[in-house]
PDB file of N, CA and C in Angstrom:
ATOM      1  N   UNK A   1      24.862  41.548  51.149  1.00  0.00           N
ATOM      2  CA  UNK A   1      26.120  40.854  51.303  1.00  0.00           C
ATOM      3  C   UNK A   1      25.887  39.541  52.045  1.00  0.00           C
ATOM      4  N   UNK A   2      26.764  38.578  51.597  1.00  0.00           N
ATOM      5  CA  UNK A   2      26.492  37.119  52.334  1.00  0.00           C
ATOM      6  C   UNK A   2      26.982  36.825  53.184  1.00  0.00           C
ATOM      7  N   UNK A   3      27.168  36.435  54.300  1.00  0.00           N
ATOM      8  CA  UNK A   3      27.936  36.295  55.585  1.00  0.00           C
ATOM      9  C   UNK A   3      28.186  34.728  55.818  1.00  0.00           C
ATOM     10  N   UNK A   4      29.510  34.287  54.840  1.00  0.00           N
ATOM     11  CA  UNK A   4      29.738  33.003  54.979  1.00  0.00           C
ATOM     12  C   UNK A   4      30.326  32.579  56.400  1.00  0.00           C
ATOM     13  N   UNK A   5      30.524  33.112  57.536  1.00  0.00           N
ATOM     14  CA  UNK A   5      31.714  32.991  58.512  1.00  0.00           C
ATOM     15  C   UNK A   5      31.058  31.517  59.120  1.00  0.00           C
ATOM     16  N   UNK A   6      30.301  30.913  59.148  1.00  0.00           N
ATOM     17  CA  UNK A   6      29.446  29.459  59.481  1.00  0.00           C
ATOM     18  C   UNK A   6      29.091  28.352  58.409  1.00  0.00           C
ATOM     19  N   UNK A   7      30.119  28.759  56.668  1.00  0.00           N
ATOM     20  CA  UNK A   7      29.647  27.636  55.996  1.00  0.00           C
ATOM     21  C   UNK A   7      30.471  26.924  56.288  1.00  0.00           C
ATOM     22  N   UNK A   8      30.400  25.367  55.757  1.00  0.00           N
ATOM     23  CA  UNK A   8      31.005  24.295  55.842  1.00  0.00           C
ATOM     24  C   UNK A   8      32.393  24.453  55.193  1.00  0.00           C
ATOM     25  N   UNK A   9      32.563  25.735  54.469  1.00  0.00           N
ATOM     26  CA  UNK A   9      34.018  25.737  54.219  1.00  0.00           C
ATOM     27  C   UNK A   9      34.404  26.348  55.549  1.00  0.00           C
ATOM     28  N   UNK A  10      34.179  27.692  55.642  1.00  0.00           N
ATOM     29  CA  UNK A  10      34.808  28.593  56.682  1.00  0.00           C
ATOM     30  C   UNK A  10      35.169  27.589  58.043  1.00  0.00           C
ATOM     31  N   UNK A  11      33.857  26.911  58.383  1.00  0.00           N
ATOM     32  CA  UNK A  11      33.956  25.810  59.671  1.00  0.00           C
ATOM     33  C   UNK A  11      35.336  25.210  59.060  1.00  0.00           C
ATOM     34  N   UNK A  12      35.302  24.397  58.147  1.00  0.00           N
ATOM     35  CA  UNK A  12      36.619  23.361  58.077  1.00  0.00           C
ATOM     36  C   UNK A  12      37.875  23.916  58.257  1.00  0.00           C
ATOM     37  N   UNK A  13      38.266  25.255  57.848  1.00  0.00           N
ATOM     38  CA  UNK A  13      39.117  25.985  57.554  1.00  0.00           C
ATOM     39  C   UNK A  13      39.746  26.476  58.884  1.00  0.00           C
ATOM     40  N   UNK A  14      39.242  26.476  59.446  1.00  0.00           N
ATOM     41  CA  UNK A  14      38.927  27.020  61.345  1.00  0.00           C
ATOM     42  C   UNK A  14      39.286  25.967  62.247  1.00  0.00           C
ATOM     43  N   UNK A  15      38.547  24.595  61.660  1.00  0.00           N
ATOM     44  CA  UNK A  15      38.841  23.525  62.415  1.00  0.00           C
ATOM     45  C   UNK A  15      40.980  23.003  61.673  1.00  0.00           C
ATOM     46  N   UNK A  16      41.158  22.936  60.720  1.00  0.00           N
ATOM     47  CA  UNK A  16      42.449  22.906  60.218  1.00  0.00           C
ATOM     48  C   UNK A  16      43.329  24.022  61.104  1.00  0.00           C
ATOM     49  N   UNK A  17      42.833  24.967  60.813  1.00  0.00           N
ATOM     50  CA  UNK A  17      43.780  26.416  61.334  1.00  0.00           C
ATOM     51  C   UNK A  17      44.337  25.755  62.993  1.00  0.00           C
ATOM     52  N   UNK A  18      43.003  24.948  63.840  1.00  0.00           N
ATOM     53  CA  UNK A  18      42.930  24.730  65.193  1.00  0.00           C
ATOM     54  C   UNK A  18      43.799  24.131  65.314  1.00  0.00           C
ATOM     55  N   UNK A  19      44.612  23.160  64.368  1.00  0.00           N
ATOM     56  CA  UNK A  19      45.258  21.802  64.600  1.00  0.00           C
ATOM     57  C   UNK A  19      45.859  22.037  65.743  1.00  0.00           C
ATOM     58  N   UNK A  20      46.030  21.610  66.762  1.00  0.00           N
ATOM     59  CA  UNK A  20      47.561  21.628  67.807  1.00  0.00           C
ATOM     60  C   UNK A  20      46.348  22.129  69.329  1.00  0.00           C
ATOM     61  N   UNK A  21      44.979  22.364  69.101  1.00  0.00           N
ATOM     62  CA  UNK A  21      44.582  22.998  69.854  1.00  0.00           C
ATOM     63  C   UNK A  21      43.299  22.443  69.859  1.00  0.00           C
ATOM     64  N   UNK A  22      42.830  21.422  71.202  1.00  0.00           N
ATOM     65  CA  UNK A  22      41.703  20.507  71.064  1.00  0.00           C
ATOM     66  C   UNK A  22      40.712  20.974  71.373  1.00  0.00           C
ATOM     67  N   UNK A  23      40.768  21.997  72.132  1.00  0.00           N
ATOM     68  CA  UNK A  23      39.209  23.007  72.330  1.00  0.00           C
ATOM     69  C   UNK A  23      39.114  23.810  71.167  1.00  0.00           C
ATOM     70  N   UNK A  24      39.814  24.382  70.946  1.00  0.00           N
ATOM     71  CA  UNK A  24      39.264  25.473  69.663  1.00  0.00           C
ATOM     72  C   UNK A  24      38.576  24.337  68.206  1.00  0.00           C
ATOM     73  N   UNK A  25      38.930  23.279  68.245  1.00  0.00           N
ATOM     74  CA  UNK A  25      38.822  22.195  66.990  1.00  0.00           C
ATOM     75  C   UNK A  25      37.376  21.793  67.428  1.00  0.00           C
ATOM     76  N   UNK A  26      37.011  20.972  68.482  1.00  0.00           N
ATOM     77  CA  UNK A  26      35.879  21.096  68.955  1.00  0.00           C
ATOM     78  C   UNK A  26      34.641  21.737  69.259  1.00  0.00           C
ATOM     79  N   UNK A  27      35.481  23.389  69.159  1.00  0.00           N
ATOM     80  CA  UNK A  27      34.275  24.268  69.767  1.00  0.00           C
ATOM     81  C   UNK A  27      33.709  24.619  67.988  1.00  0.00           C
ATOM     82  N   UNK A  28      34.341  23.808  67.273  1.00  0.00           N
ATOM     83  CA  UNK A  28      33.164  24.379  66.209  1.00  0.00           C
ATOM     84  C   UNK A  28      32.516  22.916  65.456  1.00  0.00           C
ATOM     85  N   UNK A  29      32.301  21.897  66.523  1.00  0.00           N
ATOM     86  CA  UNK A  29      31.876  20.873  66.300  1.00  0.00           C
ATOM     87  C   UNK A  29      30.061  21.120  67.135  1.00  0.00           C
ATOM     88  N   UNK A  30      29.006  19.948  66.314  1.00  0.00           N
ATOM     89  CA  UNK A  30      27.832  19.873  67.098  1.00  0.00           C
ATOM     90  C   UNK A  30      28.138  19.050  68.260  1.00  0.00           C
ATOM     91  N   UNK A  31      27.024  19.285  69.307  1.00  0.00           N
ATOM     92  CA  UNK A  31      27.308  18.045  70.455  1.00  0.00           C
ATOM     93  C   UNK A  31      27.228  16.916  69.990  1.00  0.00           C
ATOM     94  N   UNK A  32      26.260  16.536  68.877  1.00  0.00           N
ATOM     95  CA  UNK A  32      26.383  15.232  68.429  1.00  0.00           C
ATOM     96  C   UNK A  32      27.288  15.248  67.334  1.00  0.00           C
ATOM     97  N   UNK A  33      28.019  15.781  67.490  1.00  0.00           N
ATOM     98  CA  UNK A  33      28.799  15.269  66.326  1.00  0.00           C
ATOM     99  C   UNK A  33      29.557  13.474  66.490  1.00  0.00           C
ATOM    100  N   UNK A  34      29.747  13.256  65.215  1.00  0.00           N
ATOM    101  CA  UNK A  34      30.808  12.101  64.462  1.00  0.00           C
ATOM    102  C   UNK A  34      31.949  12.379  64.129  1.00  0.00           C
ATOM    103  N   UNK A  35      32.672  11.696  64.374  1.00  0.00           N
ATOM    104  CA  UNK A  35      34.305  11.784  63.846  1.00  0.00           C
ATOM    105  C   UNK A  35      34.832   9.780  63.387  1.00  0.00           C
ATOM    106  N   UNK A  36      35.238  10.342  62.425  1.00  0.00           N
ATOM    107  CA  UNK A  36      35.968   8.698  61.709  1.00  0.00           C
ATOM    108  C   UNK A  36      37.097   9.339  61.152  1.00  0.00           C
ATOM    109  N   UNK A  37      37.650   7.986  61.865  1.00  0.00           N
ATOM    110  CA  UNK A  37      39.688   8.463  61.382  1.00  0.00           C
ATOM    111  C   UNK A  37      40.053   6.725  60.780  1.00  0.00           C
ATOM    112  N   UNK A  38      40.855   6.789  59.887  1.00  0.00           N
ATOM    113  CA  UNK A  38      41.319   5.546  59.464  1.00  0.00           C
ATOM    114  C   UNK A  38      41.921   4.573  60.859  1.00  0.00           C
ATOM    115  N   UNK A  39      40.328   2.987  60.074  1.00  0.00           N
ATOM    116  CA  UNK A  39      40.864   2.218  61.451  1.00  0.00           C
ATOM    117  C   UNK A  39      42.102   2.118  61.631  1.00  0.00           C
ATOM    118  N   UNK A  40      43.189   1.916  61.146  1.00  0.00           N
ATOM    119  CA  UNK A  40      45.014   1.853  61.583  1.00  0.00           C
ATOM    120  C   UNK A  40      45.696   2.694  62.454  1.00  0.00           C
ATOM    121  N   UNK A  41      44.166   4.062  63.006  1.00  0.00           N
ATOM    122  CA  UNK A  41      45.101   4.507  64.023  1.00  0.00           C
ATOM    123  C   UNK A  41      44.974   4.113  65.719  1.00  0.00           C
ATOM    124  N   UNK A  42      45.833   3.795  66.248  1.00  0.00           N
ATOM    125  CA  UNK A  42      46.333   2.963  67.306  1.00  0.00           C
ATOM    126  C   UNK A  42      44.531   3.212  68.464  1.00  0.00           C
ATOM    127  N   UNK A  43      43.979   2.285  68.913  1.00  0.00           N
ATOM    128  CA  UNK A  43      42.654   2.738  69.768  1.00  0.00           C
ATOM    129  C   UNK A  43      42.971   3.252  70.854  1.00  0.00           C
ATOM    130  N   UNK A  44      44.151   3.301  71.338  1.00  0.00           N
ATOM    131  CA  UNK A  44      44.589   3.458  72.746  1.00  0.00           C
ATOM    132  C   UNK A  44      44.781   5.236  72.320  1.00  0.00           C
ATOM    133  N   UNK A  45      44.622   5.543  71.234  1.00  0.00           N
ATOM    134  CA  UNK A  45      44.923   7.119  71.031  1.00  0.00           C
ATOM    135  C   UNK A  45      43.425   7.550  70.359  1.00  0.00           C
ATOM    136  N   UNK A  46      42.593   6.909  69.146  1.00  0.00           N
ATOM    137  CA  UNK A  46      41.236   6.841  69.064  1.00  0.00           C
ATOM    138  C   UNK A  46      40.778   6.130  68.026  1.00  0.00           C
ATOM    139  N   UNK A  47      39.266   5.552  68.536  1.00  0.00           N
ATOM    140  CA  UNK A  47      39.066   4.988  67.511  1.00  0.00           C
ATOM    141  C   UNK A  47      38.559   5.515  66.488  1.00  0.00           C
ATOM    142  N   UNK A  48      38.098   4.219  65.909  1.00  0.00           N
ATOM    143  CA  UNK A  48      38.097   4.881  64.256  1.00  0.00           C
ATOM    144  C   UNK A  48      36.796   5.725  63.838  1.00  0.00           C
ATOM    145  N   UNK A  49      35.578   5.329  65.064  1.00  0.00           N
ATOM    146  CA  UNK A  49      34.357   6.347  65.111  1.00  0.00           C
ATOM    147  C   UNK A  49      34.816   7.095  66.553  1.00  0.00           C
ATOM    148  N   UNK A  50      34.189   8.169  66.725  1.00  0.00           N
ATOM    149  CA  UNK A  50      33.868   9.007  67.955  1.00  0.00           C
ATOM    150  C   UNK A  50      32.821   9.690  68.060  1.00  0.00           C
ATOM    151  N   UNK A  51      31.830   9.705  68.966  1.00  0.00           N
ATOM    152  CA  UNK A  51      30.456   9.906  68.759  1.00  0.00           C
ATOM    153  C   UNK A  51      30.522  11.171  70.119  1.00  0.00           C
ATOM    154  N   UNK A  52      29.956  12.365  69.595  1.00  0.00           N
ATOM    155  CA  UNK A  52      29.713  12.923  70.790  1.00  0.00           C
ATOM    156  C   UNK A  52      31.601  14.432  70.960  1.00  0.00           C
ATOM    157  N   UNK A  53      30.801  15.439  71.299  1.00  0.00           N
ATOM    158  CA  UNK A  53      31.963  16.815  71.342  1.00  0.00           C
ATOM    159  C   UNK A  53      32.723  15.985  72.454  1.00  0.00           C
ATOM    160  N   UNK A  54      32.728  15.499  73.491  1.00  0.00           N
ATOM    161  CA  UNK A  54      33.106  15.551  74.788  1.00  0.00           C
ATOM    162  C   UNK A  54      34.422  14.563  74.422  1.00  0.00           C
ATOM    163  N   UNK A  55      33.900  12.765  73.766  1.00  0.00           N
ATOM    164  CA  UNK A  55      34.527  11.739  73.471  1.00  0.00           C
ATOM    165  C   UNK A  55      35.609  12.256  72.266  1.00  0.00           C
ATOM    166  N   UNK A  56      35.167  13.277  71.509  1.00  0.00           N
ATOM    167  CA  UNK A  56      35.953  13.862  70.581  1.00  0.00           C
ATOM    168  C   UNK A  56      37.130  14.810  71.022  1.00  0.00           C
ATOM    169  N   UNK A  57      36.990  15.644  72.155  1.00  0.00           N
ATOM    170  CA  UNK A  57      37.452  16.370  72.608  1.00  0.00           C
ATOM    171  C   UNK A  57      38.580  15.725  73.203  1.00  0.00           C
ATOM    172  N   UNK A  58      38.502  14.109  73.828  1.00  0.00           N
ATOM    173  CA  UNK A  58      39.440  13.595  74.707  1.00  0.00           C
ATOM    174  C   UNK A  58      40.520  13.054  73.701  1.00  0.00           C
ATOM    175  N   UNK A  59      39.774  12.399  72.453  1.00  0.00           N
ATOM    176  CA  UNK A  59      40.572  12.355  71.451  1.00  0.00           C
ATOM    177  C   UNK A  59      41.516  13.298  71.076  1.00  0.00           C
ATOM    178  N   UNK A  60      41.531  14.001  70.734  1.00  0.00           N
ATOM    179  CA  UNK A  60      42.023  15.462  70.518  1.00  0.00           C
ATOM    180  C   UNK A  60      43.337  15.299  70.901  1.00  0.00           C
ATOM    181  N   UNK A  61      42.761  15.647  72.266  1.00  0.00           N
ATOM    182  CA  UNK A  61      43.815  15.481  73.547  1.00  0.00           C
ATOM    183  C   UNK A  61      45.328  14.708  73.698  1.00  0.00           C
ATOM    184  N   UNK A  62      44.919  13.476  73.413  1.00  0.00           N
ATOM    185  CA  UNK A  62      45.410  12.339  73.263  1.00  0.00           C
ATOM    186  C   UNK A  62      46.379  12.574  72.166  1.00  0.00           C
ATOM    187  N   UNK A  63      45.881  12.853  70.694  1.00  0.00           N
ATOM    188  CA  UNK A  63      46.476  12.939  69.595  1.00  0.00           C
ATOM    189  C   UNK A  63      47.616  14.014  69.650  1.00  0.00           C
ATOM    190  N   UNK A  64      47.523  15.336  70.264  1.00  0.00           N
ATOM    191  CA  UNK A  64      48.213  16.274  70.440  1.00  0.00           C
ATOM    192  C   UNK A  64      49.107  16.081  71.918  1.00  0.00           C
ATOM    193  N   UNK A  65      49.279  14.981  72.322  1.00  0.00           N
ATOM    194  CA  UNK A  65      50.053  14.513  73.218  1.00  0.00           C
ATOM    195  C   UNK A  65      50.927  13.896  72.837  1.00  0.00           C
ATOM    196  N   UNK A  66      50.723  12.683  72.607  1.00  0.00           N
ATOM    197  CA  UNK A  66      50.847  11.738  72.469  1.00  0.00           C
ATOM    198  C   UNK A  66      51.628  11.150  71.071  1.00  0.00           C
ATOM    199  N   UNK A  67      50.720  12.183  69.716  1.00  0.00           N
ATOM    200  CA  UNK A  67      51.265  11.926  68.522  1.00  0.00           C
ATOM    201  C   UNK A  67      52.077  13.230  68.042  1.00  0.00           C
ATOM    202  N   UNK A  68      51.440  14.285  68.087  1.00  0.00           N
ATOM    203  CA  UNK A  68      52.073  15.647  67.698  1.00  0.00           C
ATOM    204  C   UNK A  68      51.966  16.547  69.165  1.00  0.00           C
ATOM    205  N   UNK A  69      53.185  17.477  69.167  1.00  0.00           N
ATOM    206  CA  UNK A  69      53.905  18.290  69.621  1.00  0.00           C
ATOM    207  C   UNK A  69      52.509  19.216  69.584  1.00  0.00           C
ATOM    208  N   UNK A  70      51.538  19.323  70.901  1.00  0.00           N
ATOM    209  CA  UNK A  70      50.222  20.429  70.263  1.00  0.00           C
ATOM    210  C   UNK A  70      50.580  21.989  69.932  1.00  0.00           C
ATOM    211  N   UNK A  71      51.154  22.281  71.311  1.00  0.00           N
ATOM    212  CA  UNK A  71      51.727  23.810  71.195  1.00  0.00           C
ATOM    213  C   UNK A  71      52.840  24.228  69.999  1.00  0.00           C
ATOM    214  N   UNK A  72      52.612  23.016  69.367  1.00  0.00           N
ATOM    215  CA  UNK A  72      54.174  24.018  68.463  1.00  0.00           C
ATOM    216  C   UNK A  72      53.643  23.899  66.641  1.00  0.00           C
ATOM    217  N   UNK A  73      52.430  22.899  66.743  1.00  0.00           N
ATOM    218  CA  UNK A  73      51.873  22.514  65.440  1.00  0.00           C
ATOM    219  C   UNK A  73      51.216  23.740  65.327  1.00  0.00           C
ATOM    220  N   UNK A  74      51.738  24.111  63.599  1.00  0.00           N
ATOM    221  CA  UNK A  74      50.674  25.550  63.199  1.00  0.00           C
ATOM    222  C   UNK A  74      50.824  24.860  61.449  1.00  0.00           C
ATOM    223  N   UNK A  75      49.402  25.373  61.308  1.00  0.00           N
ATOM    224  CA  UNK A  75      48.781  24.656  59.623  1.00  0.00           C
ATOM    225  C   UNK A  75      48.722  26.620  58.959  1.00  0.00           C
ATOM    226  N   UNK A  76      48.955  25.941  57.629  1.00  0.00           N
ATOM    227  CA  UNK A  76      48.472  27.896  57.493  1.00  0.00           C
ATOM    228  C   UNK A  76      47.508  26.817  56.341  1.00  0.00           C
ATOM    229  N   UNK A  77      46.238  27.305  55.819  1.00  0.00           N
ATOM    230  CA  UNK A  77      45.387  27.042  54.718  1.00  0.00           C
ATOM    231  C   UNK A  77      45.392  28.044  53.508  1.00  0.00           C
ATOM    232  N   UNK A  78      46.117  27.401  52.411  1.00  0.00           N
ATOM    233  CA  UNK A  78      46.347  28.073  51.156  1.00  0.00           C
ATOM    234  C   UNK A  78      45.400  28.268  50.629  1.00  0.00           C
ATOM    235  N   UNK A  79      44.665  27.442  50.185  1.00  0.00           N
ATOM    236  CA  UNK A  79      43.534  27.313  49.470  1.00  0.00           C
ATOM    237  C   UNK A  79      42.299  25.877  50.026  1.00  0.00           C
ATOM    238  N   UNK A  80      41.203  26.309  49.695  1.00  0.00           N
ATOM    239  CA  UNK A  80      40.540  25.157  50.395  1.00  0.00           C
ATOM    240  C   UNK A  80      39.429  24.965  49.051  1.00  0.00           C
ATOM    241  N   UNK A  81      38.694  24.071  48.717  1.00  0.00           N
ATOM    242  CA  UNK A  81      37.701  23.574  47.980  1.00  0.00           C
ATOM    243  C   UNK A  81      36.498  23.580  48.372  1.00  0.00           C
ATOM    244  N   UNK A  82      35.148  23.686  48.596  1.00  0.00           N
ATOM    245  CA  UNK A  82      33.892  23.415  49.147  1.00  0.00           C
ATOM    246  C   UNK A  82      32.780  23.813  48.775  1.00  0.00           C
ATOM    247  N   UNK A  83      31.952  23.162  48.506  1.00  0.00           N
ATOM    248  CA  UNK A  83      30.158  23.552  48.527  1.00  0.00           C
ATOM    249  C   UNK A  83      29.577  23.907  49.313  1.00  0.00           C
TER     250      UNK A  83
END
């Protein structure tokens, strides 16, 4: 039997499910991870690269403050696509 619970779908699916919740979104990020969000969103909330769990994490933060309501945002995932 195959034990997908670590592919790049399951991860994405986990990180979506997290929305509203900046540690759980993170904790299935690498330390080096990258993050790019369309430059148009405001820098004072993040920019358009983020290098690093920690700089990502503050992002997060910010976004679920600031832009969305964190505690009250819930995603359900219908279906997802992935290799």
């Amino acid at each position: 039997m195959n034990d997908d619970t670590n592919s790049p779908k399951q991860v994405l699916r986990r990180m979506v499910e997290a929305f509203g919740r900046p540690d759980d979104i993170v904790a299935e990020l690498a330390e080096d991870a990258t993050w790019w969000i369309t430059p148009s969103t405001p820098t004072e909330i993040m920019r358009s690269q983020s290098c690093g769990r920690e700089e990502i994490h503050g992002n997060m933060q910010r976004v679920f403050s600031l832009v969305y309501d964190g505690p009250t945002v819930r995603i359900d995932v219908h279906d997802a696509i992935a290799e």
